[in-house]
N, C-alpha and C. Protein backbone atom coordinates (compact mmCIF):
# COMPACT_ATOMS: atom_id res chain seq x y z
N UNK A 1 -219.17 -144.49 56.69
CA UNK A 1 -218.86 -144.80 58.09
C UNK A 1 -217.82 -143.78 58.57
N UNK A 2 -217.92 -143.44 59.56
CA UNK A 2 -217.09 -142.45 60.03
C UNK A 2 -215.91 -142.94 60.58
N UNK A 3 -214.74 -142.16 60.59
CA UNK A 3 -212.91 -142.38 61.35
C UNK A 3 -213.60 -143.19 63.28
N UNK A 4 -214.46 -142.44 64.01
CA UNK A 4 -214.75 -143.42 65.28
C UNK A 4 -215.09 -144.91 65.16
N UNK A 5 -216.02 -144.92 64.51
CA UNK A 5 -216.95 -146.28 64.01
C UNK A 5 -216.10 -146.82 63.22
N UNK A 6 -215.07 -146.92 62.27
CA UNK A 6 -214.24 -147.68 61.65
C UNK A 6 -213.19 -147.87 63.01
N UNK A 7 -212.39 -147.30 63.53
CA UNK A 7 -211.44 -147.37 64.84
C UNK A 7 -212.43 -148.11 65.73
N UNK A 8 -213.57 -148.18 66.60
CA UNK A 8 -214.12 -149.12 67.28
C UNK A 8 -214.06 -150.30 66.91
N UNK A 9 -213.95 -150.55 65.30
CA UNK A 9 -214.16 -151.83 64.74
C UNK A 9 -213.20 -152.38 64.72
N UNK A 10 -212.21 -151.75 64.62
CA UNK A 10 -210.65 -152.13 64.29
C UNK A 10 -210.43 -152.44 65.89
N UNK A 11 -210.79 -152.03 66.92
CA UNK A 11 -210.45 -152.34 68.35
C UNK A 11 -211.00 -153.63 68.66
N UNK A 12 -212.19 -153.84 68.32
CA UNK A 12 -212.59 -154.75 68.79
C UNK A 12 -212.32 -155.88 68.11
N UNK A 13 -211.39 -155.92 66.59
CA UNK A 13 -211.20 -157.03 66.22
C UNK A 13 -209.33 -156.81 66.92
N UNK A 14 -208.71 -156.51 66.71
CA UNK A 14 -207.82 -156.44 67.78
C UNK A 14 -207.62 -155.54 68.88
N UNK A 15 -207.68 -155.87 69.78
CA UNK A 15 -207.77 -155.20 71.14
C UNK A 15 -206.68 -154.36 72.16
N UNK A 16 -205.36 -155.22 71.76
CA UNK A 16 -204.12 -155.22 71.75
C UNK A 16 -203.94 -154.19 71.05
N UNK A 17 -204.00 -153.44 70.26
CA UNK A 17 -202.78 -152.71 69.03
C UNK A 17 -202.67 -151.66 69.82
N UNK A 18 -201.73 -151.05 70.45
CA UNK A 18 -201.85 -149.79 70.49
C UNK A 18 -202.33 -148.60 70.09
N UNK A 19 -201.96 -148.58 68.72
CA UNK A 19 -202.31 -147.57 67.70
C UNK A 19 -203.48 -147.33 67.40
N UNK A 20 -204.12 -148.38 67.25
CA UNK A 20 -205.73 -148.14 67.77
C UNK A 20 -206.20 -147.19 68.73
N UNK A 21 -205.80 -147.60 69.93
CA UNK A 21 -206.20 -147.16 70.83
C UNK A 21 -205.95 -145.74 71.15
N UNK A 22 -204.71 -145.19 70.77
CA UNK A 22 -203.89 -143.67 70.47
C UNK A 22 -204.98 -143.24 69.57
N UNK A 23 -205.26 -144.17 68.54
CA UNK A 23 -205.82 -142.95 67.20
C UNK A 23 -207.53 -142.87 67.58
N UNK A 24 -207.70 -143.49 68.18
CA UNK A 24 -209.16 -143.78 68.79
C UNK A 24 -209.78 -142.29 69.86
N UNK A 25 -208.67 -142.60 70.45
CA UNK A 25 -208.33 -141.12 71.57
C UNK A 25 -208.15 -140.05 70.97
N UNK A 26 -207.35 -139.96 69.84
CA UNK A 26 -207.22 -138.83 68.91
C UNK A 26 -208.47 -137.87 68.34
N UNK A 27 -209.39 -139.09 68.00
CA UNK A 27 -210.71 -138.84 67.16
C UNK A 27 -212.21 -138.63 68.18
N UNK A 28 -211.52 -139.59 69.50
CA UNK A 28 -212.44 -138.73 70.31
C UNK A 28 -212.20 -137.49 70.58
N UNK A 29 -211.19 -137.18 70.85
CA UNK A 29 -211.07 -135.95 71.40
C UNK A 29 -211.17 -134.71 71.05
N UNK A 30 -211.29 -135.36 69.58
CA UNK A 30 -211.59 -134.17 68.26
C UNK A 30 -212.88 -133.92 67.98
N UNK A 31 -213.93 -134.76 68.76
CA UNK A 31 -215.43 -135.21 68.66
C UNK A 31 -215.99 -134.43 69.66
N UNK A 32 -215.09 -134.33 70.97
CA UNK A 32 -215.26 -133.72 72.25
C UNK A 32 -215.83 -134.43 72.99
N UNK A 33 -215.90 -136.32 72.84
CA UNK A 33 -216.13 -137.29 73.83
C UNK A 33 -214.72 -137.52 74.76
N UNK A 34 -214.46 -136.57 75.62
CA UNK A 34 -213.40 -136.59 76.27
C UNK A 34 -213.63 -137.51 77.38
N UNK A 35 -214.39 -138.19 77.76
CA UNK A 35 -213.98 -139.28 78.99
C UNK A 35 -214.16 -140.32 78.05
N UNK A 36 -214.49 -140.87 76.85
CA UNK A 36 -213.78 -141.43 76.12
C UNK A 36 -212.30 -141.65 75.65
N UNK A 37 -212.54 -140.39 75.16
CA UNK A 37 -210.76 -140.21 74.92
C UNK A 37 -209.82 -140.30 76.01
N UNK A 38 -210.33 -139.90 77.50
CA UNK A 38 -209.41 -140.72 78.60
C UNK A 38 -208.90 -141.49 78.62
N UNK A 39 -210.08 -142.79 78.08
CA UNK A 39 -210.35 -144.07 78.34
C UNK A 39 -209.25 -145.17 77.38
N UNK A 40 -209.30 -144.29 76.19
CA UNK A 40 -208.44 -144.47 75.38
C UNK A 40 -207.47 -144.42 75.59
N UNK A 41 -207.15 -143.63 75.27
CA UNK A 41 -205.25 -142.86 75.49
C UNK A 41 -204.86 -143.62 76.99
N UNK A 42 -205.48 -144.11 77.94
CA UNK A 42 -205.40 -144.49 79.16
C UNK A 42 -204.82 -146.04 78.56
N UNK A 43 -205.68 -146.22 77.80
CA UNK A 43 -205.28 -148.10 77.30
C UNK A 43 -204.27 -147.74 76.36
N UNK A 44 -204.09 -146.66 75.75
CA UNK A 44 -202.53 -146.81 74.70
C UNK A 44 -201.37 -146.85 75.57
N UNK A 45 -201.57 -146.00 76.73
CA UNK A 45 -200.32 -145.99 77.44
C UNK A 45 -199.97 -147.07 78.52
N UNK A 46 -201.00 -147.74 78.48
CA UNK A 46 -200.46 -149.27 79.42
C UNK A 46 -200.06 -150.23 78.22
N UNK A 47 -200.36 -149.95 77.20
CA UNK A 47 -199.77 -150.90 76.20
C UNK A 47 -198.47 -150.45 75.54
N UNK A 48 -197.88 -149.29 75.53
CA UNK A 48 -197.01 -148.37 74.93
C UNK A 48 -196.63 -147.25 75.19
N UNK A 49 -195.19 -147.43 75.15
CA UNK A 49 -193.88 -146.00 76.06
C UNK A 49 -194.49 -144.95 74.71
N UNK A 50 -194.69 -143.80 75.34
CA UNK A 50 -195.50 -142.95 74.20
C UNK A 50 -194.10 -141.70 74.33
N UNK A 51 -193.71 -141.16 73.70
CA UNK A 51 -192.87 -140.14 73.71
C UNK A 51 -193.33 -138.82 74.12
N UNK A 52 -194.82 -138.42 73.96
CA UNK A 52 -194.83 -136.95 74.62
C UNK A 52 -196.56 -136.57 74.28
N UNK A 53 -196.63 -137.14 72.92
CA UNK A 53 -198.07 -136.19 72.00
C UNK A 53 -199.29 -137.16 72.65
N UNK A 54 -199.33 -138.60 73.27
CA UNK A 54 -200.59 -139.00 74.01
C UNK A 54 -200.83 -138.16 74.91
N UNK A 55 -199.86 -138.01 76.33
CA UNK A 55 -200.10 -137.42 77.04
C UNK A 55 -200.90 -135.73 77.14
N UNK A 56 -200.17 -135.02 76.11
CA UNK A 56 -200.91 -134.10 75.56
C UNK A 56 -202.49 -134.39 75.19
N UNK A 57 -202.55 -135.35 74.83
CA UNK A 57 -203.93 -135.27 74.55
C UNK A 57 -204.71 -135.19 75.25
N UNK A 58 -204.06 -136.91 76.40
CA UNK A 58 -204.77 -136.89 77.59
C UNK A 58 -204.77 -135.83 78.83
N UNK A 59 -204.28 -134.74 78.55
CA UNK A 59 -203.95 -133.40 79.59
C UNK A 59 -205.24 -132.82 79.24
N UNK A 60 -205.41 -132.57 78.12
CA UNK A 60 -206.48 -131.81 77.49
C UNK A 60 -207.59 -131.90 78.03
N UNK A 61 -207.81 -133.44 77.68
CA UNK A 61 -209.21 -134.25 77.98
C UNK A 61 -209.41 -133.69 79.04
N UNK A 62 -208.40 -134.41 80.18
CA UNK A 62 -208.75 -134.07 81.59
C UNK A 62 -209.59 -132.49 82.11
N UNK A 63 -208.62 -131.74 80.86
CA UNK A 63 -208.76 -130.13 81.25
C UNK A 63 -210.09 -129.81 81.13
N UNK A 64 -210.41 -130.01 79.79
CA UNK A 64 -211.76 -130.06 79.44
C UNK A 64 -212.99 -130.90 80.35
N UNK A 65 -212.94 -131.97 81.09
CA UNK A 65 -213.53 -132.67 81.76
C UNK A 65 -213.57 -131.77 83.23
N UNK A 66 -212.35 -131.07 83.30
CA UNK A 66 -212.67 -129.99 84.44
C UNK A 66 -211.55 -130.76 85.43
N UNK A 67 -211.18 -131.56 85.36
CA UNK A 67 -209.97 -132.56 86.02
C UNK A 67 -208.61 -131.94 86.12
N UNK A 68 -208.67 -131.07 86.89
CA UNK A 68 -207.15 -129.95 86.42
C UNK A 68 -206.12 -130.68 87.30
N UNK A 69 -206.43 -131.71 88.52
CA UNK A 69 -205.06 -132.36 89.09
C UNK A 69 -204.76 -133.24 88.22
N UNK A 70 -205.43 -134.40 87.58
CA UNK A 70 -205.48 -135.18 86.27
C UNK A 70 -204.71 -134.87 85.39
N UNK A 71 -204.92 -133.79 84.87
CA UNK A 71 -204.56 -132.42 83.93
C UNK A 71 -202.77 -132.79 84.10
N UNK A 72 -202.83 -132.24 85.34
CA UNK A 72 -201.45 -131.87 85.91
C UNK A 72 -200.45 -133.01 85.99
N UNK A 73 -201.02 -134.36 86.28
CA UNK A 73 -200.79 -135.39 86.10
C UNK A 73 -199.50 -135.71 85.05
N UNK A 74 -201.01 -135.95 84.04
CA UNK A 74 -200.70 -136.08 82.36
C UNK A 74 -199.49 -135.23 82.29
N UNK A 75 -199.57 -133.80 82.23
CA UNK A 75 -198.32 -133.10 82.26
C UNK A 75 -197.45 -133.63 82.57
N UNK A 76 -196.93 -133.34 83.94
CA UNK A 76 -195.61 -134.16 83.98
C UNK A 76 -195.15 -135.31 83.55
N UNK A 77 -196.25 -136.46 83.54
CA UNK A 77 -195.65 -137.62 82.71
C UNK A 77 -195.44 -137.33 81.16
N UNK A 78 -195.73 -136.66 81.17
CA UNK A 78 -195.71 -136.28 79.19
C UNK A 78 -194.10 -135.05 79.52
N UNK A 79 -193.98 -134.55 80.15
CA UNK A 79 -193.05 -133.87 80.22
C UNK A 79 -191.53 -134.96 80.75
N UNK A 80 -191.55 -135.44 81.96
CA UNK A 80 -190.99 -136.73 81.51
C UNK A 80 -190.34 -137.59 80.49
N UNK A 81 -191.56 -138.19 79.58
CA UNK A 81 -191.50 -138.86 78.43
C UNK A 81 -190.97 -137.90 77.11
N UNK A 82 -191.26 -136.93 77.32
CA UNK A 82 -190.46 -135.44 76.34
C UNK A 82 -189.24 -135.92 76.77
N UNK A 83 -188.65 -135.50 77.93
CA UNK A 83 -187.07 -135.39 78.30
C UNK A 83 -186.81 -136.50 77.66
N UNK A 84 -187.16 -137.55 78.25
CA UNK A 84 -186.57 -139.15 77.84
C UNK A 84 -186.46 -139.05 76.73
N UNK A 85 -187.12 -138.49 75.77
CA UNK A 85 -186.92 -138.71 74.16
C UNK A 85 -186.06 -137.37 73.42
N UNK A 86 -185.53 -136.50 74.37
CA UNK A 86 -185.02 -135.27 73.65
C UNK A 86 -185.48 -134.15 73.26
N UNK A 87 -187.06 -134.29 73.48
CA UNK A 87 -188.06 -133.62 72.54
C UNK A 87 -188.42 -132.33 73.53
N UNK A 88 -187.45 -131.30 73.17
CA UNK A 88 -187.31 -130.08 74.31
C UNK A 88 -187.92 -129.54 73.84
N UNK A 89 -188.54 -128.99 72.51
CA UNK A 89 -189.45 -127.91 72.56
C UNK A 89 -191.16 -128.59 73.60
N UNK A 90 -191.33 -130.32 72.99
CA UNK A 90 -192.47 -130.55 74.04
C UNK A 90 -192.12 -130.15 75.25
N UNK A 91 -191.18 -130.36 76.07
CA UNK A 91 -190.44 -129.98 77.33
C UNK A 91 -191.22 -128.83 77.78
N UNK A 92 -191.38 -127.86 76.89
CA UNK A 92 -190.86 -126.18 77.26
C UNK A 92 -192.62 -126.30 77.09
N UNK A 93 -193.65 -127.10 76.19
CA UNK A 93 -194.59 -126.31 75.97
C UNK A 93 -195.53 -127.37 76.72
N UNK A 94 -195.27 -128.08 77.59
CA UNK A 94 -195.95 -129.12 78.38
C UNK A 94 -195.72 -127.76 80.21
N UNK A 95 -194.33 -127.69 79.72
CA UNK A 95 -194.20 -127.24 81.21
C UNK A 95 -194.77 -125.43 81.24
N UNK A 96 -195.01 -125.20 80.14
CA UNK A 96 -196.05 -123.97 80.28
C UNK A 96 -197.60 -124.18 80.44
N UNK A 97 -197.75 -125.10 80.27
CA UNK A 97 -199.53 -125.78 80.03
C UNK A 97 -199.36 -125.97 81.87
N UNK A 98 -198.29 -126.84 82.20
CA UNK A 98 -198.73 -127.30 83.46
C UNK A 98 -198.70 -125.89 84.44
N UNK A 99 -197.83 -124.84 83.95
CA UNK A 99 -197.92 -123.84 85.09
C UNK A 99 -199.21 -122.99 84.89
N UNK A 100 -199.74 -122.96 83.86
CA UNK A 100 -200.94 -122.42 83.26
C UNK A 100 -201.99 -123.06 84.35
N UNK A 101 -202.04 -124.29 84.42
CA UNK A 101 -203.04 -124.80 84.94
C UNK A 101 -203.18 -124.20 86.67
N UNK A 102 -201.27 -124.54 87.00
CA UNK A 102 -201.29 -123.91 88.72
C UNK A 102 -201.66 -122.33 88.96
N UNK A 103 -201.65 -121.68 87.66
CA UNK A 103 -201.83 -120.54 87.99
C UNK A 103 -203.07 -119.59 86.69
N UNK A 104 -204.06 -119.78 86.48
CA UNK A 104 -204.78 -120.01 85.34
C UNK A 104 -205.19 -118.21 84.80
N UNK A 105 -204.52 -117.74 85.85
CA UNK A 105 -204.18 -115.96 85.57
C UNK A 105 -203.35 -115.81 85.48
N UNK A 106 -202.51 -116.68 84.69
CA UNK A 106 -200.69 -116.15 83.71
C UNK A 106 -201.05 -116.56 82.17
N UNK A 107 -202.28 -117.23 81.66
CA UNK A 107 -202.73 -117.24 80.66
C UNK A 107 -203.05 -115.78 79.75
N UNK A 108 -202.48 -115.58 78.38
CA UNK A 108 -202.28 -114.55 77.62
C UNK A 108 -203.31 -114.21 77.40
């Protein structure tokens, strides 16, 4: 059985856990079911103050889905939730992703 199909199972017998729902998003997103992994990471963060690395994920998704205000979104709240937690190098590499996005010809 695969890491998705074991995590679906685990969701649906508790629904609630956060962590589920984070690692669920994780494994979609690694699958490249990204409006899944929205969907996910969307339910970890109404259940749980996330410090910086959901949002990242969910930036991605969006990016990949072609959702670049979404995108931009995610950013700042993940940049945000960086500050709040101290976590300045996320700081520095959230707030290069988000200018990346406003300007997608400053990309290396």
């Amino acid at each position: 059985m695969d890491r998705i199909a074991i995590l679906e199972g685990m969701r649906a017998k508790t629904p609630e856990d956060p962590m589920i729902h984070f690692m669920l998003g994780n494994e979609y997103a690694k699958a490249g079911r990204d409006a899944d992994a929205v969907a996910a990471l969307t339910a970890y963060l109404a259940r749980q103050e996330d410090e910086g690395s959901a949002y990242r994920l969910l930036a991605q998704a969006y990016e990949r889905l072609g959702d670049r205000e979404a995108a931009r979104v995610a950013y700042r709240q993940g940049i945000a939730q960086a500050a709040k937690f101290h976590h300045a190098s996320m700081v520095e590499e959230f707030t290069v992703a988000l200018n990346d996005l406003r300007d997608p010809s400053s990309r290396a």
